[in-house]
PDB file of N, CA and C in Angstrom:
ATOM      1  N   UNK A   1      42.101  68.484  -4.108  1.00  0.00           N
ATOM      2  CA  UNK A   1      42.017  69.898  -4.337  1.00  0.00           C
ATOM      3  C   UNK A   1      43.442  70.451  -4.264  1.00  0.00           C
ATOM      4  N   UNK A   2      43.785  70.862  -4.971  1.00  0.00           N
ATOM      5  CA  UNK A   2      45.326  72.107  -5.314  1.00  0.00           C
ATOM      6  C   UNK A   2      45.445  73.441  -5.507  1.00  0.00           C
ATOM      7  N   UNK A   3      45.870  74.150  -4.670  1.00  0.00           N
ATOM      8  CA  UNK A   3      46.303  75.421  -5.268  1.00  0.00           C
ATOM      9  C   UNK A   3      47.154  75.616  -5.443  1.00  0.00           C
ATOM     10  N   UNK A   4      47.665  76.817  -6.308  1.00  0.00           N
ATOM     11  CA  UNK A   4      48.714  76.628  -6.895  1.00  0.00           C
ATOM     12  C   UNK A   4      49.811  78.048  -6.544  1.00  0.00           C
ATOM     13  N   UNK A   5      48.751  78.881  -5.941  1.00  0.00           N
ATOM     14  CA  UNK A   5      49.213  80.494  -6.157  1.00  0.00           C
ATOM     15  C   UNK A   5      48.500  81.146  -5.357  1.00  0.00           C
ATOM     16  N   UNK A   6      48.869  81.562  -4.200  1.00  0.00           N
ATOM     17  CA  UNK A   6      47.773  82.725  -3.439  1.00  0.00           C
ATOM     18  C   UNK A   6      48.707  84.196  -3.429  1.00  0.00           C
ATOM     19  N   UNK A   7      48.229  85.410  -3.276  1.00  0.00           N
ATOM     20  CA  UNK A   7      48.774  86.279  -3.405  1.00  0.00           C
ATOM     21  C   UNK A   7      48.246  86.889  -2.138  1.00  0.00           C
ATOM     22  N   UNK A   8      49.059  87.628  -1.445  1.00  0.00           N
ATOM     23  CA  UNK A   8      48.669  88.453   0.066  1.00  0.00           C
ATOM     24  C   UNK A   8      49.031  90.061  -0.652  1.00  0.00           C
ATOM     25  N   UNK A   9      48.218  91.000  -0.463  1.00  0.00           N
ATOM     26  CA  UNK A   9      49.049  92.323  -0.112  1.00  0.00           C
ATOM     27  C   UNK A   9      48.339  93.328   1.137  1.00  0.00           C
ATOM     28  N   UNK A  10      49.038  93.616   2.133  1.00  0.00           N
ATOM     29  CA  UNK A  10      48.668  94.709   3.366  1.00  0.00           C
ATOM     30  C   UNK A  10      48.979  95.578   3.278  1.00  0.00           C
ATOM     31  N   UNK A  11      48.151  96.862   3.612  1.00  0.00           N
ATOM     32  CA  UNK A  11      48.879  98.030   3.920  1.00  0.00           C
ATOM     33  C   UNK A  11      48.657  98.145   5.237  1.00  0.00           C
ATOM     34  N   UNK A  12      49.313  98.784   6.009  1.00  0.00           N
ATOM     35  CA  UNK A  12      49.009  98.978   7.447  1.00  0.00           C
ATOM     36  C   UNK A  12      50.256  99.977   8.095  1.00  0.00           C
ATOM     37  N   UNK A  13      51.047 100.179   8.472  1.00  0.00           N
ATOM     38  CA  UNK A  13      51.769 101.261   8.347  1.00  0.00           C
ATOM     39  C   UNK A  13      53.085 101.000   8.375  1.00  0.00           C
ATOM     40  N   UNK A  14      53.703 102.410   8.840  1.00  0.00           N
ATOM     41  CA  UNK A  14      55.463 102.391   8.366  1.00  0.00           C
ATOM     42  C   UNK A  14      55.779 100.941   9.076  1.00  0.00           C
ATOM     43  N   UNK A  15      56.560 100.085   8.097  1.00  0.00           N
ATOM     44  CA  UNK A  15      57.017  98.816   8.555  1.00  0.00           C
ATOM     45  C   UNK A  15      58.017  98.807   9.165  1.00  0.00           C
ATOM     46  N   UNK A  16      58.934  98.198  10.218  1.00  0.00           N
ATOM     47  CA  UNK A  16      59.886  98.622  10.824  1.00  0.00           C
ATOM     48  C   UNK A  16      60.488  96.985  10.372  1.00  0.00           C
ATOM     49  N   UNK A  17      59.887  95.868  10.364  1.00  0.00           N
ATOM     50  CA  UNK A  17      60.386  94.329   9.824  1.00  0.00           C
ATOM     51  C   UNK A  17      59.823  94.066   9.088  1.00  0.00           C
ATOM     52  N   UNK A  18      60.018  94.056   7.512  1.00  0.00           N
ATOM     53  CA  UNK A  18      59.208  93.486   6.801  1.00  0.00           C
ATOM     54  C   UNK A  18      59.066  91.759   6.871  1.00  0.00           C
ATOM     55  N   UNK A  19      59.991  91.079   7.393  1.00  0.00           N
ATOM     56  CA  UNK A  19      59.756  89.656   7.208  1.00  0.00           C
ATOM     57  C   UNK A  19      59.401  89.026   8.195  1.00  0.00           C
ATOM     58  N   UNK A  20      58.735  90.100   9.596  1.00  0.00           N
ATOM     59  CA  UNK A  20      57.882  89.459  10.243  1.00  0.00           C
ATOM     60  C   UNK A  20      56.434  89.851   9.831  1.00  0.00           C
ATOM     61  N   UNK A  21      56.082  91.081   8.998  1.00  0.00           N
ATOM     62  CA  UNK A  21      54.769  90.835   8.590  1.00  0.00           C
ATOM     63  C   UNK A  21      54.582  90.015   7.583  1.00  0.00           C
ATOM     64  N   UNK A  22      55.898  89.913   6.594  1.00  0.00           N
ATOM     65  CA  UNK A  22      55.620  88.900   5.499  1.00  0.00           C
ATOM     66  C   UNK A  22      55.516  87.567   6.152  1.00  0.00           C
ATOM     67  N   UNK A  23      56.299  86.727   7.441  1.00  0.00           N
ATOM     68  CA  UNK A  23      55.922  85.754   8.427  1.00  0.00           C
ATOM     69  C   UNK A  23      54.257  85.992   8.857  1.00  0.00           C
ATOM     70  N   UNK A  24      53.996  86.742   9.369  1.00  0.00           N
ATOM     71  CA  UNK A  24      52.725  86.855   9.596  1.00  0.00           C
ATOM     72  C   UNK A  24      51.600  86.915   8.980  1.00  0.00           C
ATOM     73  N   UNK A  25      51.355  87.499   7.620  1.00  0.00           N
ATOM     74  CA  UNK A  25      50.659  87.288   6.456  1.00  0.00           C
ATOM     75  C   UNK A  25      50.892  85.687   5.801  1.00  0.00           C
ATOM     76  N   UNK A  26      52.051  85.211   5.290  1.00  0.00           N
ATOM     77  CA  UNK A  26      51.877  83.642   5.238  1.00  0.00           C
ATOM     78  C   UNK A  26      51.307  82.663   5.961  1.00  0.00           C
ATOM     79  N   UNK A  27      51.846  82.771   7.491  1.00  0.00           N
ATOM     80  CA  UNK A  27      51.571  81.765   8.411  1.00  0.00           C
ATOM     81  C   UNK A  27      49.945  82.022   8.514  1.00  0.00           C
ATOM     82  N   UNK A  28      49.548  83.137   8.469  1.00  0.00           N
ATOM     83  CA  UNK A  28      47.656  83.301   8.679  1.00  0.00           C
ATOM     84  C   UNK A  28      47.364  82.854   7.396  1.00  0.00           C
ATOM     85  N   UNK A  29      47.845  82.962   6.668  1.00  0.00           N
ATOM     86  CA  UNK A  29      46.927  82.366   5.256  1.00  0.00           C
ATOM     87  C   UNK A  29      46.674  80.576   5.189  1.00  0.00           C
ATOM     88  N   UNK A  30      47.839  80.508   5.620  1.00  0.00           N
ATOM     89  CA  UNK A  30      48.098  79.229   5.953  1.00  0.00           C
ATOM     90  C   UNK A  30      47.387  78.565   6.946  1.00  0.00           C
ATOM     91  N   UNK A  31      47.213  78.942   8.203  1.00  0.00           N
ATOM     92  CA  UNK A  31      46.463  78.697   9.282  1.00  0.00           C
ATOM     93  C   UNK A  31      44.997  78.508   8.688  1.00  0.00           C
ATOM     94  N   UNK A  32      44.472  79.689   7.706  1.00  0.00           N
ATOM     95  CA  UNK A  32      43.363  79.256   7.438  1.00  0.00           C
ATOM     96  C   UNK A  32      43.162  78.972   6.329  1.00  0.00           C
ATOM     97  N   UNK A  33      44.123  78.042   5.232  1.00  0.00           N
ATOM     98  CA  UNK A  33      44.038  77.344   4.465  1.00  0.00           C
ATOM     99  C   UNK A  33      43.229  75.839   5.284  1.00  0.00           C
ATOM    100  N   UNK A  34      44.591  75.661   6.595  1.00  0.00           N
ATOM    101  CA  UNK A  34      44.277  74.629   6.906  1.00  0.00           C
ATOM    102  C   UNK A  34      42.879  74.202   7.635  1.00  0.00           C
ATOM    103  N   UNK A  35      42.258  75.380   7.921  1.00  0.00           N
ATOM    104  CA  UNK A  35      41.411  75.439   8.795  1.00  0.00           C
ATOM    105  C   UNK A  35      40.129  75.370   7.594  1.00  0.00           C
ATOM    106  N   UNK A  36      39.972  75.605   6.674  1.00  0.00           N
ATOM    107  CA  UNK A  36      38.732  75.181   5.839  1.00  0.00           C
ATOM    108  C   UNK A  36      39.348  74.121   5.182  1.00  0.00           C
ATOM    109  N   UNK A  37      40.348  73.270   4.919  1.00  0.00           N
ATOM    110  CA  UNK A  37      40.126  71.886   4.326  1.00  0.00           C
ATOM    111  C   UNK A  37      40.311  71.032   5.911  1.00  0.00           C
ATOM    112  N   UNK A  38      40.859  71.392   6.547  1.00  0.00           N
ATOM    113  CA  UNK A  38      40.835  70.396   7.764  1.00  0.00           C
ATOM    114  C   UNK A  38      40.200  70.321   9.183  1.00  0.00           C
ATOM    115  N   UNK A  39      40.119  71.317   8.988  1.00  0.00           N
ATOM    116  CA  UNK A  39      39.705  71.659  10.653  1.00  0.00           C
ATOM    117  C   UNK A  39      38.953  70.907  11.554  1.00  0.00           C
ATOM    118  N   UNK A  40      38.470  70.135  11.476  1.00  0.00           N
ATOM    119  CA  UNK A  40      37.393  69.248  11.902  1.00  0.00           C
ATOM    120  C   UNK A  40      37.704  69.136  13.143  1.00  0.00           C
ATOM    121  N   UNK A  41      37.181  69.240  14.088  1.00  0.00           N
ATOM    122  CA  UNK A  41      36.804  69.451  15.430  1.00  0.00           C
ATOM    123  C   UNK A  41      36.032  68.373  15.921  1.00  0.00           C
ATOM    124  N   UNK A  42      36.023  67.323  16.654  1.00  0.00           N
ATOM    125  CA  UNK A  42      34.748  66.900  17.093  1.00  0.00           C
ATOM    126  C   UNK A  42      34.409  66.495  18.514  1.00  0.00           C
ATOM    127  N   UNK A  43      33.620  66.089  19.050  1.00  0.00           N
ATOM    128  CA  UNK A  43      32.979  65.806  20.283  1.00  0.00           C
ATOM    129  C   UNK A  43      33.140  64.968  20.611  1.00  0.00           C
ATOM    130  N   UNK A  44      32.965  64.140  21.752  1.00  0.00           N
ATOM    131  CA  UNK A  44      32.192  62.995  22.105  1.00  0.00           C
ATOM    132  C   UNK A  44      32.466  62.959  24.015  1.00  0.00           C
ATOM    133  N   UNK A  45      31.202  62.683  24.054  1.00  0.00           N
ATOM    134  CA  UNK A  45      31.004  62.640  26.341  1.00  0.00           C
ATOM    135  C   UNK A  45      31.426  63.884  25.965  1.00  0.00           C
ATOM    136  N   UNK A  46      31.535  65.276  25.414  1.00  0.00           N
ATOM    137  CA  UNK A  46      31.160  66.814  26.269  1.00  0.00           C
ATOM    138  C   UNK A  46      32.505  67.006  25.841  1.00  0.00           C
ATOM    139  N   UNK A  47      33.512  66.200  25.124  1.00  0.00           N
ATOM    140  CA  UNK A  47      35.052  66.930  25.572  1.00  0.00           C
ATOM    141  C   UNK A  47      35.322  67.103  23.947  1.00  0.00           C
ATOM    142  N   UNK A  48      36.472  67.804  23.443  1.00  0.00           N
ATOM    143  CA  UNK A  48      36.812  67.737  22.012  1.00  0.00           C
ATOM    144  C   UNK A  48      37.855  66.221  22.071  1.00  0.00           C
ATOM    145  N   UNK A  49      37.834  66.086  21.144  1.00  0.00           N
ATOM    146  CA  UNK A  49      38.376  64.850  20.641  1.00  0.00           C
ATOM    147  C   UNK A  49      39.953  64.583  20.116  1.00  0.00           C
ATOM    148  N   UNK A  50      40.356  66.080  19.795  1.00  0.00           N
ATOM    149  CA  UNK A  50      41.657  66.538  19.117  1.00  0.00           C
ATOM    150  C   UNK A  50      42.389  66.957  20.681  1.00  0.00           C
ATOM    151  N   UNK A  51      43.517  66.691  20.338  1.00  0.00           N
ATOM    152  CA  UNK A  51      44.490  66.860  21.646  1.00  0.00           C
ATOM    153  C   UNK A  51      45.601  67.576  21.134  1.00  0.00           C
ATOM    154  N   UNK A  52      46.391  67.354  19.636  1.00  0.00           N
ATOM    155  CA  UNK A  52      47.553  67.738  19.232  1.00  0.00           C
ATOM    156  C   UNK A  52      47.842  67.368  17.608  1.00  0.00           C
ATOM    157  N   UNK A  53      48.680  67.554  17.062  1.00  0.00           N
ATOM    158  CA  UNK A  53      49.189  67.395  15.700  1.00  0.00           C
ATOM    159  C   UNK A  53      48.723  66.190  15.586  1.00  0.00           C
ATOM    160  N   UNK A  54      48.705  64.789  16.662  1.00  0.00           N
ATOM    161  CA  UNK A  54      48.944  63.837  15.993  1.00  0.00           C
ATOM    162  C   UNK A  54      47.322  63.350  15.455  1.00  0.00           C
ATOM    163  N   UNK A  55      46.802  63.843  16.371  1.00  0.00           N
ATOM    164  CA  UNK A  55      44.859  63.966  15.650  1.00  0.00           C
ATOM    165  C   UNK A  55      44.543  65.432  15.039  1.00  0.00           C
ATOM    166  N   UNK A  56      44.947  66.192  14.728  1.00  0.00           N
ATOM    167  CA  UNK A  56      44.244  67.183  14.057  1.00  0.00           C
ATOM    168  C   UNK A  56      45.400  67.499  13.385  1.00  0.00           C
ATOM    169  N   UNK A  57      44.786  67.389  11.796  1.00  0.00           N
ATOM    170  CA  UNK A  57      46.119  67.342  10.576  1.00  0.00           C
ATOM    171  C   UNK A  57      46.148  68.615  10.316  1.00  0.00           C
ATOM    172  N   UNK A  58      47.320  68.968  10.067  1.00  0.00           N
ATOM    173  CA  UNK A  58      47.568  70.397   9.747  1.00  0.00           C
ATOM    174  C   UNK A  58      47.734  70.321   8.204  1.00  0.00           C
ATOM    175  N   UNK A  59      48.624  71.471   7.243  1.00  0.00           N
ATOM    176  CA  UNK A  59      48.777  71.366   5.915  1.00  0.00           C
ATOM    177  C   UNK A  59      50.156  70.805   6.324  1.00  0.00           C
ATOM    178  N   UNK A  60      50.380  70.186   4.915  1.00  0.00           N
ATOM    179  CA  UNK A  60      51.922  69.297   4.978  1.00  0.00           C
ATOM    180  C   UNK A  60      52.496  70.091   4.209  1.00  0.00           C
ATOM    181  N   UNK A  61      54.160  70.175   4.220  1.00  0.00           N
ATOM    182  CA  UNK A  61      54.505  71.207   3.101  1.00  0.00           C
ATOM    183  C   UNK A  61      54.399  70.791   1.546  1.00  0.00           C
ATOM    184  N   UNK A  62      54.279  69.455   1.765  1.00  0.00           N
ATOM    185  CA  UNK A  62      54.207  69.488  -0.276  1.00  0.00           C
ATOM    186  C   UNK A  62      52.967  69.870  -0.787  1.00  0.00           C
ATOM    187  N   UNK A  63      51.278  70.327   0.546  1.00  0.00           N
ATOM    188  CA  UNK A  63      50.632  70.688   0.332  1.00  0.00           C
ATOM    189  C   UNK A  63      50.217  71.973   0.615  1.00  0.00           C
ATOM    190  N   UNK A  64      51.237  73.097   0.533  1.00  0.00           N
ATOM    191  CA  UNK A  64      51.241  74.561   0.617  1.00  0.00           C
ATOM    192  C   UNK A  64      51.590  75.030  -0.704  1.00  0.00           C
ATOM    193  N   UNK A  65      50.535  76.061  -0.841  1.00  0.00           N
ATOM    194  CA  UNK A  65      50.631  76.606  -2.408  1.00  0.00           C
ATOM    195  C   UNK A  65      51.843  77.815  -2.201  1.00  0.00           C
ATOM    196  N   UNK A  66      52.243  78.272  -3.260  1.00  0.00           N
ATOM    197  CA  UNK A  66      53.078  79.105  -3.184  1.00  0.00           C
ATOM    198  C   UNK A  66      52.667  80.191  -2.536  1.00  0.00           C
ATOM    199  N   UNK A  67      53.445  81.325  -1.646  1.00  0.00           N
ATOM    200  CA  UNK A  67      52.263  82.513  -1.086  1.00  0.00           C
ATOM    201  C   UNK A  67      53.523  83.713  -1.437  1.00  0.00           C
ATOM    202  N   UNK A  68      52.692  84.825  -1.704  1.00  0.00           N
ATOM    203  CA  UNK A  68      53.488  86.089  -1.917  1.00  0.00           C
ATOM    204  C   UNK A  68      53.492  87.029  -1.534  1.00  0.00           C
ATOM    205  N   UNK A  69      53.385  87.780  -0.620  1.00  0.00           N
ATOM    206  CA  UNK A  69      53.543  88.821   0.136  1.00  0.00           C
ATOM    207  C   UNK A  69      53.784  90.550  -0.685  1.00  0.00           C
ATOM    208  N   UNK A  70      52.957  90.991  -0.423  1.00  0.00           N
ATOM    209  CA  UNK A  70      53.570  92.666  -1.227  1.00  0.00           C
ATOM    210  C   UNK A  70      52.981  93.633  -0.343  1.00  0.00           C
ATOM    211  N   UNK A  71      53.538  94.276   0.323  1.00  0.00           N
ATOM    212  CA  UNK A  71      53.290  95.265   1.677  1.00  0.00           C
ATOM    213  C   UNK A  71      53.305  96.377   0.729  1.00  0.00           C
ATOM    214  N   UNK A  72      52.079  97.511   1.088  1.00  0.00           N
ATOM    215  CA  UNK A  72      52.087  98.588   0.337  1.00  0.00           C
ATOM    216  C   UNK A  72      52.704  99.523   1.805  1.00  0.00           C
ATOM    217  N   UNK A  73      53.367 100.457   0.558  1.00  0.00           N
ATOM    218  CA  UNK A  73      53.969 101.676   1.651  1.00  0.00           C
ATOM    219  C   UNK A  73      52.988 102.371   2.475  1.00  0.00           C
ATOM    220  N   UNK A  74      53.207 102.805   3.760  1.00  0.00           N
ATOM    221  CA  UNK A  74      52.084 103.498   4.434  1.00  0.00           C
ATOM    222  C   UNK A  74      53.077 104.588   5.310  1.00  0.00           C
ATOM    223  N   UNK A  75      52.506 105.678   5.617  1.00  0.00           N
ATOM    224  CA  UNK A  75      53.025 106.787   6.574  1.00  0.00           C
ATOM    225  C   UNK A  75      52.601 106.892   7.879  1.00  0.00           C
ATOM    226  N   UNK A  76      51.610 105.597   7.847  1.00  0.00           N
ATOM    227  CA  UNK A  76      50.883 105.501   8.831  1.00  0.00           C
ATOM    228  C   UNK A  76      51.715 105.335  10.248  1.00  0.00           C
ATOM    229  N   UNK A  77      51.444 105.597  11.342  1.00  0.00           N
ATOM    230  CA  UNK A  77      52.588 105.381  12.562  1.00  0.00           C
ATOM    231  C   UNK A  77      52.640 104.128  12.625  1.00  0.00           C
ATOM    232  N   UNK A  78      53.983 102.999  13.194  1.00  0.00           N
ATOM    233  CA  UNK A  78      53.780 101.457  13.718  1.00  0.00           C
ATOM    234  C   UNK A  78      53.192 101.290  14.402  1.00  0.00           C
ATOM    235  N   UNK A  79      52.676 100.125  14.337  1.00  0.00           N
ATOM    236  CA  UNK A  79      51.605  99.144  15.180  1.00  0.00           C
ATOM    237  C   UNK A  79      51.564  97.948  14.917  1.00  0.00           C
ATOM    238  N   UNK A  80      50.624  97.044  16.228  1.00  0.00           N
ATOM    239  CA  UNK A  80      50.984  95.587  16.064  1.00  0.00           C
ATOM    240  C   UNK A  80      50.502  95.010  14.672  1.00  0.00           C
ATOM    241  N   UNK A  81      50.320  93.696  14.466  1.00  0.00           N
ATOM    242  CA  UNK A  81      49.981  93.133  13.229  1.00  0.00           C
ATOM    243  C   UNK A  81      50.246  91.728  13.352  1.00  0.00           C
ATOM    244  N   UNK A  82      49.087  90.992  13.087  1.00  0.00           N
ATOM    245  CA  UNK A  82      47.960  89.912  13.906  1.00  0.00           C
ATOM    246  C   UNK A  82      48.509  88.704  12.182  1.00  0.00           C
ATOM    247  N   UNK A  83      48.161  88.027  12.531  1.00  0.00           N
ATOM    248  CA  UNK A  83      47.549  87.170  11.114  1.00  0.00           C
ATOM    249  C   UNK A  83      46.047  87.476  10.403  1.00  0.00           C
ATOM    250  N   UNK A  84      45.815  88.492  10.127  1.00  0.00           N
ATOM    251  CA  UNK A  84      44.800  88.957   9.324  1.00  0.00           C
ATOM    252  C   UNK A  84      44.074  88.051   8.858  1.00  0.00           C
ATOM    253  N   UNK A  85      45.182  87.286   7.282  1.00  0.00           N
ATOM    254  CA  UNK A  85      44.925  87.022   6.537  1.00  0.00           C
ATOM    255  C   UNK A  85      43.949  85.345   6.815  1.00  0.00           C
ATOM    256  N   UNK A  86      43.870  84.870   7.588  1.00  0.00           N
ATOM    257  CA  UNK A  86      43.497  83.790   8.483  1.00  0.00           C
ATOM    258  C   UNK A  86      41.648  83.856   8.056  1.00  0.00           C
ATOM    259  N   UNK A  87      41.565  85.121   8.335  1.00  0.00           N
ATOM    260  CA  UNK A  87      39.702  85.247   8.344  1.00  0.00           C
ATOM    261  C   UNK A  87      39.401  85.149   7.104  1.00  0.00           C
ATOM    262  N   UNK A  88      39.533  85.612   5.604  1.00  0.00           N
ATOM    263  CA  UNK A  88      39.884  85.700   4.374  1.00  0.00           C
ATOM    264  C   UNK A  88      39.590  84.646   3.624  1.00  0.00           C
ATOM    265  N   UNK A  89      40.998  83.252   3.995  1.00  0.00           N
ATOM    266  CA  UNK A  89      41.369  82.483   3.296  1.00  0.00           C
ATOM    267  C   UNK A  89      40.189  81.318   2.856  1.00  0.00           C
ATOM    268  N   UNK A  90      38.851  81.360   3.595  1.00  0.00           N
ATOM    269  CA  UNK A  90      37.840  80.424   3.812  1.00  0.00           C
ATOM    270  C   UNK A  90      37.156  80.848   2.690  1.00  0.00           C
ATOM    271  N   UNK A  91      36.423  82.141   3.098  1.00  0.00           N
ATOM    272  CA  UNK A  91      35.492  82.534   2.127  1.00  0.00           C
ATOM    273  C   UNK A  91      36.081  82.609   0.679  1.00  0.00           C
ATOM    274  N   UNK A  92      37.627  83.179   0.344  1.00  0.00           N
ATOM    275  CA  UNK A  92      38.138  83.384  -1.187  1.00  0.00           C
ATOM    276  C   UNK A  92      37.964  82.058  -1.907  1.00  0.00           C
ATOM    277  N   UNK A  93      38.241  80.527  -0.646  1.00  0.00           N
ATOM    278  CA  UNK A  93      38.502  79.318  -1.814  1.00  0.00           C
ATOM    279  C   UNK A  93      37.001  78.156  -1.884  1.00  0.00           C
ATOM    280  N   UNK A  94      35.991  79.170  -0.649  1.00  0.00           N
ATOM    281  CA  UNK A  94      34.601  78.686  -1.097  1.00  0.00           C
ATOM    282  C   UNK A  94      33.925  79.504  -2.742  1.00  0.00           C
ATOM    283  N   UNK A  95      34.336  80.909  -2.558  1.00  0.00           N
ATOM    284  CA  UNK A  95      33.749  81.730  -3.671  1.00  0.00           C
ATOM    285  C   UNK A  95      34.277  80.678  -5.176  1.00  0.00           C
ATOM    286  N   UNK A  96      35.792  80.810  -4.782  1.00  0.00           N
ATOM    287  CA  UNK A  96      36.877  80.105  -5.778  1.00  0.00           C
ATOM    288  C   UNK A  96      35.833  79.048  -6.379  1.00  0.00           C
ATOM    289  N   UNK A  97      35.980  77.900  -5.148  1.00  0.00           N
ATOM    290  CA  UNK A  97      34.539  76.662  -5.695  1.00  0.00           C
ATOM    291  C   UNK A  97      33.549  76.529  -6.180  1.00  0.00           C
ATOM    292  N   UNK A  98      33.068  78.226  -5.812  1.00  0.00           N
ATOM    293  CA  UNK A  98      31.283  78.472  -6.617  1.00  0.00           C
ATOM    294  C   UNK A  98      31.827  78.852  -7.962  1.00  0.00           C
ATOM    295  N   UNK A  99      33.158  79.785  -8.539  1.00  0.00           N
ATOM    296  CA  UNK A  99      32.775  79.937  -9.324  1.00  0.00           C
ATOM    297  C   UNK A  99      33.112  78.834 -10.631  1.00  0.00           C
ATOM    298  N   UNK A 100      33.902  78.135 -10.078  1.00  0.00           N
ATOM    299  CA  UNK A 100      34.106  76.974 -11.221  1.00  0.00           C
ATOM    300  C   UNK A 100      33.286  75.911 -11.393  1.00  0.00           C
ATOM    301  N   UNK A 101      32.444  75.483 -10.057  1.00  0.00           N
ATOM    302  CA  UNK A 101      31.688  74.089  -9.934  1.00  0.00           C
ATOM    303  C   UNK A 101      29.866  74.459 -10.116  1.00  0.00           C
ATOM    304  N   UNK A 102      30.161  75.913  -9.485  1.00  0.00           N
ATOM    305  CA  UNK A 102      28.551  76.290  -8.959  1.00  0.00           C
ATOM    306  C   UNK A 102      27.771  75.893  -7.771  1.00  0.00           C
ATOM    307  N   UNK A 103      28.437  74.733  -7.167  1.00  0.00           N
ATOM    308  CA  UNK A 103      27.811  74.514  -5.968  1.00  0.00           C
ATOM    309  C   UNK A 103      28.986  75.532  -4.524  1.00  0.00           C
ATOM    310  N   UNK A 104      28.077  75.720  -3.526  1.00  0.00           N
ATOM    311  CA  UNK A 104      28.268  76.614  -2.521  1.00  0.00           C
ATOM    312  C   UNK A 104      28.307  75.465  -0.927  1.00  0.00           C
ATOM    313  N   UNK A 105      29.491  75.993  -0.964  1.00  0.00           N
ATOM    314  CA  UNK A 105      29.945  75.085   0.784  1.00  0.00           C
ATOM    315  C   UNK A 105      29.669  75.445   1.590  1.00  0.00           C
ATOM    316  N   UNK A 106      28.470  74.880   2.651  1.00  0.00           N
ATOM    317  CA  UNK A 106      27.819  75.642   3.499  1.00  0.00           C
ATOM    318  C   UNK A 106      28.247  74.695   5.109  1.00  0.00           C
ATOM    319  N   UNK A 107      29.398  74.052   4.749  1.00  0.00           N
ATOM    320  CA  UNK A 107      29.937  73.332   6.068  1.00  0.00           C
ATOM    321  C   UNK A 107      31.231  73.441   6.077  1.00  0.00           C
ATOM    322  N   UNK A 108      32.675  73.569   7.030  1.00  0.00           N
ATOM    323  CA  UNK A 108      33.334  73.141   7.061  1.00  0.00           C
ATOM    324  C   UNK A 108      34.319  71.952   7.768  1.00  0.00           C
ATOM    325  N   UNK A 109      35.284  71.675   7.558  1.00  0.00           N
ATOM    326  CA  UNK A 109      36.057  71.854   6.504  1.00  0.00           C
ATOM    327  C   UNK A 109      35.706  71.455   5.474  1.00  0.00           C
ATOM    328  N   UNK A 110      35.872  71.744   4.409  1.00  0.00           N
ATOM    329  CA  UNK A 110      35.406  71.740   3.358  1.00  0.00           C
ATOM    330  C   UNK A 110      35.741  70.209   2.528  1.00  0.00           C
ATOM    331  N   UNK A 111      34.290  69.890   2.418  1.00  0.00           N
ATOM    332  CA  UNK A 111      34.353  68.153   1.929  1.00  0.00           C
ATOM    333  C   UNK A 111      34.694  67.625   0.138  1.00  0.00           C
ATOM    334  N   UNK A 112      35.703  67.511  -0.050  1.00  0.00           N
ATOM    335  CA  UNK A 112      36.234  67.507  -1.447  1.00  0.00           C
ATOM    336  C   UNK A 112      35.034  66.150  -2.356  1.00  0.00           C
ATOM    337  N   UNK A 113      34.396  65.877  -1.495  1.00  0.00           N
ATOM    338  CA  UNK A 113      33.178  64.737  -1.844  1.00  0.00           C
ATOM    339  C   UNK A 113      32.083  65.390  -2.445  1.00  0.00           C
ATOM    340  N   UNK A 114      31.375  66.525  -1.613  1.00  0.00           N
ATOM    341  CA  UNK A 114      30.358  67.343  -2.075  1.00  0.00           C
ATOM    342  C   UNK A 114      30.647  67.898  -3.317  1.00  0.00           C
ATOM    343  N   UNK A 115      31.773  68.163  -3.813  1.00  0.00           N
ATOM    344  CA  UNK A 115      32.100  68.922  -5.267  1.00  0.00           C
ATOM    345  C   UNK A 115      31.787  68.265  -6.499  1.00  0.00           C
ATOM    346  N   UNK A 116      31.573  66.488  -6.186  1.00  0.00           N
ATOM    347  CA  UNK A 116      31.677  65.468  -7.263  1.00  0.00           C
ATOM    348  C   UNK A 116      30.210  65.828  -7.724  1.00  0.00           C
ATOM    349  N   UNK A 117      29.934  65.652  -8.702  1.00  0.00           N
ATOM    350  CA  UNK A 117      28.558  65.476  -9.570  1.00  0.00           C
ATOM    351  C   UNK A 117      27.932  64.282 -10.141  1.00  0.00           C
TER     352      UNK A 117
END
């Protein structure tokens, strides 16, 4: 599976750093790129199984799609600003999957096996 192009835009208010919300909008998209193709979590005797990077794969960089950032102006007063974009990134590249394949991913991370016909 490849993407090629994701696009971010926030509004949220007067920006005082733009390239820590543009840091913060990437890195969450990213976080939950990785988190619906990889995330896999598992059990065994009651404990999780993942300890660190070296068991739970993250995205690699030759496998990060390009990301773009466009902050709309706001008058709004400053305030903090989270990785948003994190909650998002699951549902856009399951919809993405329904609409080219037709089948609907009802587990994650998302199994590049189930897509075959």
């Amino acid at each position: 599976m490849a993407f090629t192009l994701k696009v971010n835009g926030t509004a949220h208010s007067v920006v005082v750093n733009p390239d820590t919300i543009a840091a913060q909008v990437e890195g969450g998209a990213l976080f939950g790129l990785t988190a619906a193709l990889y995330g896999a979590i598992t059990l065994k005797g009651g404990r999780v199984e993942q300890s660190n990077f070296h068991d739970y794969r993250p995205m690699r960089m030759n496998e990060v799609p390009v990301v773009e950032t466009h902050i709309v102006k706001s008058t709004e007063a400053p305030g903090g600003f989270g990785e948003a974009p994190c909650a998002c990134v699951t549902p856009a590249i399951t919809n993405a999957i329904f609409a080219v394949t037709g089948k609907r991913i009802r587990t994650l991370p998302i199994d590049t096996s189930q897509l075959q016909s």
